[in-house]
N, C-alpha and C. Protein backbone atom coordinates (compact mmCIF):
# COMPACT_ATOMS: atom_id res chain seq x y z
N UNK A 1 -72.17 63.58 -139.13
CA UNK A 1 -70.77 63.58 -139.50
C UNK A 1 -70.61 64.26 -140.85
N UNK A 2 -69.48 65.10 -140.89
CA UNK A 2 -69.12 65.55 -142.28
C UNK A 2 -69.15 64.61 -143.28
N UNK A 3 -69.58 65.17 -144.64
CA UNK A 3 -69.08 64.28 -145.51
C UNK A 3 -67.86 64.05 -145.96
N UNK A 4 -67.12 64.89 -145.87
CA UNK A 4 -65.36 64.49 -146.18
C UNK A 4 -64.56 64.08 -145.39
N UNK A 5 -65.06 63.63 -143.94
CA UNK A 5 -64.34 62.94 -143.22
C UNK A 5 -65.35 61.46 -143.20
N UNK A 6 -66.34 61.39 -143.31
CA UNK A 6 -67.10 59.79 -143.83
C UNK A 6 -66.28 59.83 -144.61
N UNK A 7 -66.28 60.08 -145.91
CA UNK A 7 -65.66 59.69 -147.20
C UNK A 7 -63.88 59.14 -146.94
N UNK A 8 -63.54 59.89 -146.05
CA UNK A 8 -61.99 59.32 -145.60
C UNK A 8 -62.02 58.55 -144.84
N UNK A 9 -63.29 58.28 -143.87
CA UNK A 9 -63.20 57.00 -143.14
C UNK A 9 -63.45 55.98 -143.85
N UNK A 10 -64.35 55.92 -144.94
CA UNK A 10 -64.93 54.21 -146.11
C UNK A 10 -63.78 54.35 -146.98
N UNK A 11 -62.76 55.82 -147.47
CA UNK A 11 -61.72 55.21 -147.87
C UNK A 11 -60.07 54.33 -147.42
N UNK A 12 -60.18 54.97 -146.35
CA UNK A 12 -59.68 54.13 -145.48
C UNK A 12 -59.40 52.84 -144.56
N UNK A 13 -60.65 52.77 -144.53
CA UNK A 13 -61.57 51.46 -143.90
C UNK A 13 -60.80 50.84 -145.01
N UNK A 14 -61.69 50.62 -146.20
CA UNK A 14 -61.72 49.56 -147.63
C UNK A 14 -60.40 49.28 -147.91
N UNK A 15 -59.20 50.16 -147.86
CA UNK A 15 -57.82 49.97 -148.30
C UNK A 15 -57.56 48.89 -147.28
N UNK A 16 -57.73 49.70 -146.10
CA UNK A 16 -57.24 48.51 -144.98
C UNK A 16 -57.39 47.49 -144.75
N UNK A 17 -59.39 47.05 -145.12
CA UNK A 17 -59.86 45.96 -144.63
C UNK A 17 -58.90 45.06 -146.10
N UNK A 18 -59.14 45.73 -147.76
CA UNK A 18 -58.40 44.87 -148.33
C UNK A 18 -57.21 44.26 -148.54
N UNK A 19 -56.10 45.21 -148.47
CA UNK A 19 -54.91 44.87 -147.83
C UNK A 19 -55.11 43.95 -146.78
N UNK A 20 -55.27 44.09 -145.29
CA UNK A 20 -55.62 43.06 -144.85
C UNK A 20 -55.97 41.78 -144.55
N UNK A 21 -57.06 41.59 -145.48
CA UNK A 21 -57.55 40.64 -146.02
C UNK A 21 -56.45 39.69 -146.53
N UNK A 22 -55.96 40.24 -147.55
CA UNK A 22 -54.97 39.55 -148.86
C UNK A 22 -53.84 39.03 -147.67
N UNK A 23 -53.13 39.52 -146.83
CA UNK A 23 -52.13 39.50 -145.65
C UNK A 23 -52.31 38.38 -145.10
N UNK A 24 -53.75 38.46 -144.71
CA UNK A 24 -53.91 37.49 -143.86
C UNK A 24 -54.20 35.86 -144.29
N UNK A 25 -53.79 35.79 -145.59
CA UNK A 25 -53.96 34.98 -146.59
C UNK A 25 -53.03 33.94 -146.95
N UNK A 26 -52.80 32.81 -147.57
CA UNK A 26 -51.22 32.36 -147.84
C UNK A 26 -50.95 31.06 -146.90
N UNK A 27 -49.84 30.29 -147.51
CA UNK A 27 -49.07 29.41 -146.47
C UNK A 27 -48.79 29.51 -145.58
N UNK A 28 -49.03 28.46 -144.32
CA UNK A 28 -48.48 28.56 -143.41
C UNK A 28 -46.79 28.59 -143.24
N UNK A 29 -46.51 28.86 -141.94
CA UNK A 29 -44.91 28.72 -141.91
C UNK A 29 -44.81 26.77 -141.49
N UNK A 30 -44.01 26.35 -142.39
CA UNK A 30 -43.52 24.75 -142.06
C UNK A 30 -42.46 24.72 -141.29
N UNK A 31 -42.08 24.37 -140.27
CA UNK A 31 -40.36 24.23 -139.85
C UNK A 31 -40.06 22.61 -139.52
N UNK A 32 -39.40 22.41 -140.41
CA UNK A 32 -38.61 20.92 -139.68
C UNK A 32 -37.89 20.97 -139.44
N UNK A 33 -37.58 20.09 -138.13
CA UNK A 33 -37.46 20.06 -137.15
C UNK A 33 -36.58 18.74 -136.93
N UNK A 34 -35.05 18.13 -136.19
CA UNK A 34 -35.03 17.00 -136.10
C UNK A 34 -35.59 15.85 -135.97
N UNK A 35 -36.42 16.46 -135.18
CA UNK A 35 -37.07 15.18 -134.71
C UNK A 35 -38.85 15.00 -135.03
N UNK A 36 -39.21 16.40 -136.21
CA UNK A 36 -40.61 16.19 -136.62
C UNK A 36 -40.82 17.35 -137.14
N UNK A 37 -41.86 18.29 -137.45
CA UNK A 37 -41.97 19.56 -137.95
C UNK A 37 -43.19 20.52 -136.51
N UNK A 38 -43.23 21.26 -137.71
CA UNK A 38 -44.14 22.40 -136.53
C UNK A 38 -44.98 23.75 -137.76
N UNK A 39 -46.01 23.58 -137.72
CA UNK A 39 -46.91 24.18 -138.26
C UNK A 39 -47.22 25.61 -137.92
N UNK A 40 -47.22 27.05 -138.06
CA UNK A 40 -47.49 28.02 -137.21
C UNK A 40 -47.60 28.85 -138.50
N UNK A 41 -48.93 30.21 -138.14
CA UNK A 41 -48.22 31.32 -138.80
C UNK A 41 -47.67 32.47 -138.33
N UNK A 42 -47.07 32.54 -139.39
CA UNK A 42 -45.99 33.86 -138.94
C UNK A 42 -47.17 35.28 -138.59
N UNK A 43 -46.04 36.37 -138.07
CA UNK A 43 -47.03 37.35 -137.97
C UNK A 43 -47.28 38.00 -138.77
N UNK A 44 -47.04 37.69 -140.00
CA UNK A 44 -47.90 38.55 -140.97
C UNK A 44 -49.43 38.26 -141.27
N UNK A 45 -49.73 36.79 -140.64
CA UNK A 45 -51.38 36.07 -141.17
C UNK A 45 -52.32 36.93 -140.12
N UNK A 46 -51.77 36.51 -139.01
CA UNK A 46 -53.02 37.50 -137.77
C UNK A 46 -52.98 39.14 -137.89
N UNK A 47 -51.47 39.50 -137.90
CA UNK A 47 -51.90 40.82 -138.65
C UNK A 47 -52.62 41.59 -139.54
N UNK A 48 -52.67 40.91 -140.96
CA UNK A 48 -53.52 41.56 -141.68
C UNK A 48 -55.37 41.29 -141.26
N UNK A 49 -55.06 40.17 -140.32
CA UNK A 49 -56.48 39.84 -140.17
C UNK A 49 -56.84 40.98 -139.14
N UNK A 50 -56.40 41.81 -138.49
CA UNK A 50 -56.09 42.39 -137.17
C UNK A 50 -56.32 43.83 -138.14
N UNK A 51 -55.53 44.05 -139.80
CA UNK A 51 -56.07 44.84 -140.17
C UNK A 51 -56.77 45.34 -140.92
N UNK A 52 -57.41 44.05 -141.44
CA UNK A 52 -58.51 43.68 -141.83
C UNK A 52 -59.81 44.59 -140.84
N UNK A 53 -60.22 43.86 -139.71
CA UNK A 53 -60.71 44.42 -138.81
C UNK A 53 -60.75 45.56 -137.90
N UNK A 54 -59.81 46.25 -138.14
CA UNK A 54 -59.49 47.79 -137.95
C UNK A 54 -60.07 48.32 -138.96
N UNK A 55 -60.23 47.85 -140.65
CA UNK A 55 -60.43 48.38 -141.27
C UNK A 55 -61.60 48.33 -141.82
N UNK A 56 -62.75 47.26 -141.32
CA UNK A 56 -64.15 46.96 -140.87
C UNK A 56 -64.68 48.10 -139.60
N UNK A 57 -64.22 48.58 -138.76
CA UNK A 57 -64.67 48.85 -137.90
C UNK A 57 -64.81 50.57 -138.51
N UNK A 58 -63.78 51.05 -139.13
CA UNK A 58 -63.46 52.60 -140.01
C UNK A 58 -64.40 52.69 -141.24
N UNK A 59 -64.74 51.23 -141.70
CA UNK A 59 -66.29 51.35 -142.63
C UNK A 59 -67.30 51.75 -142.00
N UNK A 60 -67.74 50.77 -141.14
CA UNK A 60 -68.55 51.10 -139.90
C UNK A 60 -69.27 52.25 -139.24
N UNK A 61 -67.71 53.37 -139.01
CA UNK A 61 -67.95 54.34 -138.60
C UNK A 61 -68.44 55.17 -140.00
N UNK A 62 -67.66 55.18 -140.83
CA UNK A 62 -68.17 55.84 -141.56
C UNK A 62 -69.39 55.68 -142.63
N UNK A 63 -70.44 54.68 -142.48
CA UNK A 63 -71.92 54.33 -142.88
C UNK A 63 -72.75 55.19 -142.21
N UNK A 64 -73.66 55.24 -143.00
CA UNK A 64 -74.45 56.04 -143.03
C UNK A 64 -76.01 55.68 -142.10
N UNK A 65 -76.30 54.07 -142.56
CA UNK A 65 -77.55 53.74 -142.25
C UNK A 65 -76.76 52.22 -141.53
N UNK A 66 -77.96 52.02 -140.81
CA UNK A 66 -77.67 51.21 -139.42
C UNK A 66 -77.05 50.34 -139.69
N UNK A 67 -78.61 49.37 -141.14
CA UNK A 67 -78.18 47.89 -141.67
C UNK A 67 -76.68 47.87 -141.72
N UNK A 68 -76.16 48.63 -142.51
CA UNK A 68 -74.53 48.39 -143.00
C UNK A 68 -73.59 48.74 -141.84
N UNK A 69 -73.70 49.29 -140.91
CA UNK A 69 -72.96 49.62 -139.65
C UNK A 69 -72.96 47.97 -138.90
N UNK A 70 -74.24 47.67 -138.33
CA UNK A 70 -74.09 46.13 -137.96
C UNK A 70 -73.34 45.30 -138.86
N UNK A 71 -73.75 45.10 -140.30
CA UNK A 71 -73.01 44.18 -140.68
C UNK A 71 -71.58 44.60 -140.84
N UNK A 72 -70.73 45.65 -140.72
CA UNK A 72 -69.81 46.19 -140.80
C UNK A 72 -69.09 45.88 -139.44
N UNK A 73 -69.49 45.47 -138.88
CA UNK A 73 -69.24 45.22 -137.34
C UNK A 73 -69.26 43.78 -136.57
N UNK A 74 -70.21 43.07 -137.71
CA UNK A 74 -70.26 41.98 -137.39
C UNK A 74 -68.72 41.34 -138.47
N UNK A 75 -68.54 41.83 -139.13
CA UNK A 75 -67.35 41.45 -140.23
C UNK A 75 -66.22 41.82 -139.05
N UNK A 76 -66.04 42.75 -138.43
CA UNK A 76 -64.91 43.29 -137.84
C UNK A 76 -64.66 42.08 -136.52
N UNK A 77 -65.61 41.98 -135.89
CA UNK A 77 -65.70 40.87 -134.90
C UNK A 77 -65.02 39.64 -135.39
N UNK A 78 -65.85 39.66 -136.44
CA UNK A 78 -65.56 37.97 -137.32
C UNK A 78 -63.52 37.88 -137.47
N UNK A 79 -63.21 39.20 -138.29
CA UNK A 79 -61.70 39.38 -138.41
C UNK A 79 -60.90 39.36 -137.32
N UNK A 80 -61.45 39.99 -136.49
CA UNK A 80 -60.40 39.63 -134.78
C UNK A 80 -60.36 38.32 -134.56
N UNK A 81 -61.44 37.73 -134.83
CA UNK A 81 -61.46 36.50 -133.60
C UNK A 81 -60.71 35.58 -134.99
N UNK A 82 -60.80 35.61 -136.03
CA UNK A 82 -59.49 34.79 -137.34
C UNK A 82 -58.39 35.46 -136.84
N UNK A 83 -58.09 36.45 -137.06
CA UNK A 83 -56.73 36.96 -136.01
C UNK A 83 -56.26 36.03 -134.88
N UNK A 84 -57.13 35.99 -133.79
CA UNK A 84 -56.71 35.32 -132.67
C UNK A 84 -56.56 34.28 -133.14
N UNK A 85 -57.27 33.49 -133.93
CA UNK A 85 -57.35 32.22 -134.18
C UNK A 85 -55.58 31.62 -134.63
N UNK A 86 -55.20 32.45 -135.99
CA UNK A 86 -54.63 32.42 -136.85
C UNK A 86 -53.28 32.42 -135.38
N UNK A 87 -52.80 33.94 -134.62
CA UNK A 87 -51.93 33.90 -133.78
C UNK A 87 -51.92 32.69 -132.71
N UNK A 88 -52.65 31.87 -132.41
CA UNK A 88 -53.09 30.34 -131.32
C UNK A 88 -52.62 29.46 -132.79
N UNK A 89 -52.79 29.42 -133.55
CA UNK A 89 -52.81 27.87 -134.26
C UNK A 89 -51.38 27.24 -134.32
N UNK A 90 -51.43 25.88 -133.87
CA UNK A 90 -49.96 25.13 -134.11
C UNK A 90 -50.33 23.95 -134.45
N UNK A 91 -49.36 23.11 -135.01
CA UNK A 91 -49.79 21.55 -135.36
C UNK A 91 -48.04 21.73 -135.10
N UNK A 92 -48.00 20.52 -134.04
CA UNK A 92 -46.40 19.70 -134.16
C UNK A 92 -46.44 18.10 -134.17
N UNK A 93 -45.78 17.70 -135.03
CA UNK A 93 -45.81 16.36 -135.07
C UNK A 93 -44.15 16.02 -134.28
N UNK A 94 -44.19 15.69 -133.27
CA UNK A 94 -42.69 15.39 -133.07
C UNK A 94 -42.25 13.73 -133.17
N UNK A 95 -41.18 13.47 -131.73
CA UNK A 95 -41.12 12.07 -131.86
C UNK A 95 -42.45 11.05 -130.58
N UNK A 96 -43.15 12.39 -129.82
CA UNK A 96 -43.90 11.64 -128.77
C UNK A 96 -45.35 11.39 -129.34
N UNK A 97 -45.51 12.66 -130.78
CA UNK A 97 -46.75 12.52 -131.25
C UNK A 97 -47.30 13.57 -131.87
N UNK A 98 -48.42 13.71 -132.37
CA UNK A 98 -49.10 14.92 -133.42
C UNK A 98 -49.49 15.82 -132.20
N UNK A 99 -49.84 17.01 -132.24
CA UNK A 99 -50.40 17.69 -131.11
C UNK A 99 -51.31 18.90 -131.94
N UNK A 100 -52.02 19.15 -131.41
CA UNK A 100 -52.98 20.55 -132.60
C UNK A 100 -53.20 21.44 -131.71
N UNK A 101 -52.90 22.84 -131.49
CA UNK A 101 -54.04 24.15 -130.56
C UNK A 101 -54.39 25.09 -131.07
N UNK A 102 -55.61 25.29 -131.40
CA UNK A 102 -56.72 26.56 -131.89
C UNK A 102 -56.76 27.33 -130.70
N UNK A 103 -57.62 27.95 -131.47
CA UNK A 103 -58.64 29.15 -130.71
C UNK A 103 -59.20 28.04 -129.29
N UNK A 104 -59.78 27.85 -129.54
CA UNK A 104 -60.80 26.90 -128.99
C UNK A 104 -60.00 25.70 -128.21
N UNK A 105 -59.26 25.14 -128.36
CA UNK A 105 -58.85 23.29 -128.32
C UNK A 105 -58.08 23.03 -128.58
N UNK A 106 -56.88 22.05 -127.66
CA UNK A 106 -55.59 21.55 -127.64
C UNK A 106 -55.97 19.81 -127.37
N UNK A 107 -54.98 19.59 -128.53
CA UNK A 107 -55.34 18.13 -128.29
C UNK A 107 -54.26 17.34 -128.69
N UNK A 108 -53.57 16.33 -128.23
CA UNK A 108 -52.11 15.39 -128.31
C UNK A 108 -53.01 14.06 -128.36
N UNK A 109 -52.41 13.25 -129.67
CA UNK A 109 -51.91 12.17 -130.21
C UNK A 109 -50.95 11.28 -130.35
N UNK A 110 -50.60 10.45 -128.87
CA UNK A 110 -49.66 9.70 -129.16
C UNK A 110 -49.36 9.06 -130.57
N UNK A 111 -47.97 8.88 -131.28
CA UNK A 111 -47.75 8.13 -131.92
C UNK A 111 -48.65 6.23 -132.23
N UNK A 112 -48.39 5.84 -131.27
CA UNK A 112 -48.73 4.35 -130.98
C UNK A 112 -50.16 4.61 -131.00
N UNK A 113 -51.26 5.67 -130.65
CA UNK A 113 -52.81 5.54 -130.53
C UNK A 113 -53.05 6.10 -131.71
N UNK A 114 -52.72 6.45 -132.67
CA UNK A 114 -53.14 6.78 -134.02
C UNK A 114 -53.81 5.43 -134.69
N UNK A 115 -54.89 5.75 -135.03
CA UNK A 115 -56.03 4.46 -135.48
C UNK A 115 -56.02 4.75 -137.12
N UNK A 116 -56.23 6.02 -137.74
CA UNK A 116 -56.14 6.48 -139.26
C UNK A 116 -55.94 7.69 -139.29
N UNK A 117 -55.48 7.62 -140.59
CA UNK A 117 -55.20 8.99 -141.28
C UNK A 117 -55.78 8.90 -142.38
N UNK A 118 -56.52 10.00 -142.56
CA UNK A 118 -57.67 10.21 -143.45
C UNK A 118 -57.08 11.82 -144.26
N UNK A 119 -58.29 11.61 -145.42
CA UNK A 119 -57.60 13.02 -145.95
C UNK A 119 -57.97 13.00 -147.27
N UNK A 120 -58.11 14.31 -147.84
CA UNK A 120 -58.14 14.51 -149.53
C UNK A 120 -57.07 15.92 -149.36
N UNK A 121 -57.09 16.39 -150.78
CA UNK A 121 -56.85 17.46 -151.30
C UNK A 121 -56.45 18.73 -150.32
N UNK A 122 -57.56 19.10 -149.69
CA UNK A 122 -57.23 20.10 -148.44
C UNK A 122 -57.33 20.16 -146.99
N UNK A 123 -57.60 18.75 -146.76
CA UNK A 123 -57.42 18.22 -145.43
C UNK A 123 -57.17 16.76 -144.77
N UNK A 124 -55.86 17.06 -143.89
CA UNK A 124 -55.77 15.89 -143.52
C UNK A 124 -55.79 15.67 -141.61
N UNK A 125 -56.82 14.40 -141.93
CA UNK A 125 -57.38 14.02 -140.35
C UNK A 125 -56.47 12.82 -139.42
N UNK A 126 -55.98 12.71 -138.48
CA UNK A 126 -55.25 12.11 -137.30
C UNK A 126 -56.63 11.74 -136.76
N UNK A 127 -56.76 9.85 -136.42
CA UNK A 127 -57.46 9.97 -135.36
C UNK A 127 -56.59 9.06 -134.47
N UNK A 128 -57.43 9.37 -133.12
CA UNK A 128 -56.23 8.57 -132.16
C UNK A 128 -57.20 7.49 -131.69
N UNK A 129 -57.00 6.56 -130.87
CA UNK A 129 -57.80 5.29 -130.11
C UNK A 129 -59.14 5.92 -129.41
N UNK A 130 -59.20 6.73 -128.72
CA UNK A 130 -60.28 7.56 -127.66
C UNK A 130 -61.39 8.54 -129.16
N UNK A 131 -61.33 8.19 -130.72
CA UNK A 131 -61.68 8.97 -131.27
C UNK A 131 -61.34 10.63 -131.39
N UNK A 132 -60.52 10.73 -130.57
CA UNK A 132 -59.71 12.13 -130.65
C UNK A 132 -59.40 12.17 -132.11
N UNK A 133 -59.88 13.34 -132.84
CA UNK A 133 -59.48 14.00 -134.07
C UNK A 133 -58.26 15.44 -134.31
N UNK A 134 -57.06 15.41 -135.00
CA UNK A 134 -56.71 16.56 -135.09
C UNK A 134 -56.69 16.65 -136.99
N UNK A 135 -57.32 17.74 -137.07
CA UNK A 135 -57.49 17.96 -138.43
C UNK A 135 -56.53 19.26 -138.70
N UNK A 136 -56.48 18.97 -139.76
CA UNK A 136 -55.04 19.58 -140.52
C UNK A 136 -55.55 20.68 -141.70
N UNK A 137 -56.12 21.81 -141.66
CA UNK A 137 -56.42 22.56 -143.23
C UNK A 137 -55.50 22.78 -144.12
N UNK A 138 -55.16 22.01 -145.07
CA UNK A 138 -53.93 22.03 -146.32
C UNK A 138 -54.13 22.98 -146.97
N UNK A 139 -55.30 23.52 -147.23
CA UNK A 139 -55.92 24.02 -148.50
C UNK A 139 -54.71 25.27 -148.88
N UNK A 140 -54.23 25.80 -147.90
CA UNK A 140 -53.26 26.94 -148.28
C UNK A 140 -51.47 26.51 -148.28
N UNK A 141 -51.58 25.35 -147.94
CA UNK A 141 -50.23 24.65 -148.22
C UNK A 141 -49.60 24.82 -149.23
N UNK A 142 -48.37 25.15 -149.69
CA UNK A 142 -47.40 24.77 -150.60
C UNK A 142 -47.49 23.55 -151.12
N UNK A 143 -47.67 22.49 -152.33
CA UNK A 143 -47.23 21.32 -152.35
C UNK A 143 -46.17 20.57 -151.56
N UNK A 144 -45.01 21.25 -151.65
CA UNK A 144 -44.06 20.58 -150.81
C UNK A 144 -44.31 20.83 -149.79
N UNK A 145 -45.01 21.62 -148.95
CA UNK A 145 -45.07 21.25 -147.55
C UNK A 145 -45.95 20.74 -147.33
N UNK A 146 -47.39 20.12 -148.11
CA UNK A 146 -47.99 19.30 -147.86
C UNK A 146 -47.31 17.40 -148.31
N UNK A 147 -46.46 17.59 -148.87
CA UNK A 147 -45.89 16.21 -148.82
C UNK A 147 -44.87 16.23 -147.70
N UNK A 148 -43.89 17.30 -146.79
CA UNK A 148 -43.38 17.07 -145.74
C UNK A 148 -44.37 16.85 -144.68
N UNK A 149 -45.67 17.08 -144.88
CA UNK A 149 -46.45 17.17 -143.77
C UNK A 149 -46.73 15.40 -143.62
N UNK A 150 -47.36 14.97 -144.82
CA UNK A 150 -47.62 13.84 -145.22
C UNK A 150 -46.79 12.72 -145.02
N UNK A 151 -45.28 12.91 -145.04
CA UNK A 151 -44.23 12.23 -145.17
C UNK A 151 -43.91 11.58 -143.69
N UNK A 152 -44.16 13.35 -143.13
CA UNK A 152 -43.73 12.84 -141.44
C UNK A 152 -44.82 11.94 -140.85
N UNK A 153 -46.29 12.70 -140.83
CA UNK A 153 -47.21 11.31 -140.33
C UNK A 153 -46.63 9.94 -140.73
N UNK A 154 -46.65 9.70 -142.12
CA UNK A 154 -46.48 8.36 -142.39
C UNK A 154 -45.50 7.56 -141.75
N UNK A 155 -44.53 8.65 -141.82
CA UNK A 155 -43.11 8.03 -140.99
C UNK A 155 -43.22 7.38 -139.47
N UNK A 156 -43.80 8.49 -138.55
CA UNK A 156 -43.96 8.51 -137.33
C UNK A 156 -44.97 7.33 -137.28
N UNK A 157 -46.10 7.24 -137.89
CA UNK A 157 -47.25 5.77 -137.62
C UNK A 157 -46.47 4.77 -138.00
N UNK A 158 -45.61 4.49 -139.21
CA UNK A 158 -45.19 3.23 -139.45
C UNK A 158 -44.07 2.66 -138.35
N UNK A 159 -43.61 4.17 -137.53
CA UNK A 159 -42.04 3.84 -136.87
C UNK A 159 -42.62 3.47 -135.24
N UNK A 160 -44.10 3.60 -135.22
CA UNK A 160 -44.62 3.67 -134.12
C UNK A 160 -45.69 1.88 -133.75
N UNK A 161 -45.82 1.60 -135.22
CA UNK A 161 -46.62 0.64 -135.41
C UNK A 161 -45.89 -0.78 -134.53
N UNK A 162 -46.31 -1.77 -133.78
CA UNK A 162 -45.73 -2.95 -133.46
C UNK A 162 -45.23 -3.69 -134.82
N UNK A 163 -44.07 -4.28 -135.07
CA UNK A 163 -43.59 -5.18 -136.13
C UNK A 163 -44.05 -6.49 -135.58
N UNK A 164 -44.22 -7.04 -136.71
CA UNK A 164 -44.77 -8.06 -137.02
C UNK A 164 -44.43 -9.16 -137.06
């Protein structure tokens, strides 16, 4: 390959993958909701991850020696599948219950089978009666939307709890 078209592919690549990167970065979208909220990101998070990995794959091409082509490739893989991830992810807490779906795994939490809520700083855990876990990554939360997040669990377990 020429060298001035390598050189425009690793400069290209690098803008993209960093831009990208940074895009795919940030708060989620919060929406509340009457009757509970709803967790999602918008399309700007899977996008940049999407061009992120477009822009892994234009490094790639334009390397020289193998080592850095694989790992250039293995990064690009890695960025799609956070992409997909990022476009699949939801958390809704409504009035029937918490619900979570990844990449991977969908899983609903009645209200009434919630056993604890666990949690620090950048994550908070739902478990239900059957040990069913839905975990929550805060770490990129807003404060205030980690206390609406916080607010509604509490609400929904206490409004769900048998009185006494």
């Amino acid at each position: 390959m020429r060298t001035p078209l390598r050189i425009a592919l690793i400069v290209a690549g690098a803008i993209l993958f960093v831009v990208g990167a940074y895009q795919s970065q940030g708060p989620p979208r919060l929406t509340v909701l009457n009757t509970g909220l709803s967790v999602t990101h918008g399309l700007r998070h899977p996008a940049g991850a999407l061009m992120a990995a477009v822009g892994a794959v234009l490094l790639a091409k334009g390397a020289t020696r193998r080592g850095p082509r694989v790992f250039l490739m293995a990064l690009a893989t890695l960025s799609l599948l956070v992409s997909i991830h990022l476009a699949a992810y939801r958390v809704d807490a409504d009035h029937a219950g918490m619900a979570s779906r990844t990449l991977l795994r969908w899983i609903r939490i009645p209200w009434g089978e919630v056993t604890g809520v666990d949690g620090d700083a950048g994550l908070v855990v739902v478990t239900g009666k059957d040990q069913n876990k839905i975990r929550v990554d805060t770490t990129d939360f807003r404060p205030d939307q980690r206390a609406t997040l916080d607010r509604t669990i509490a609400r929904r377990v206490r409004e769900s709890s048998p009185t006494k």
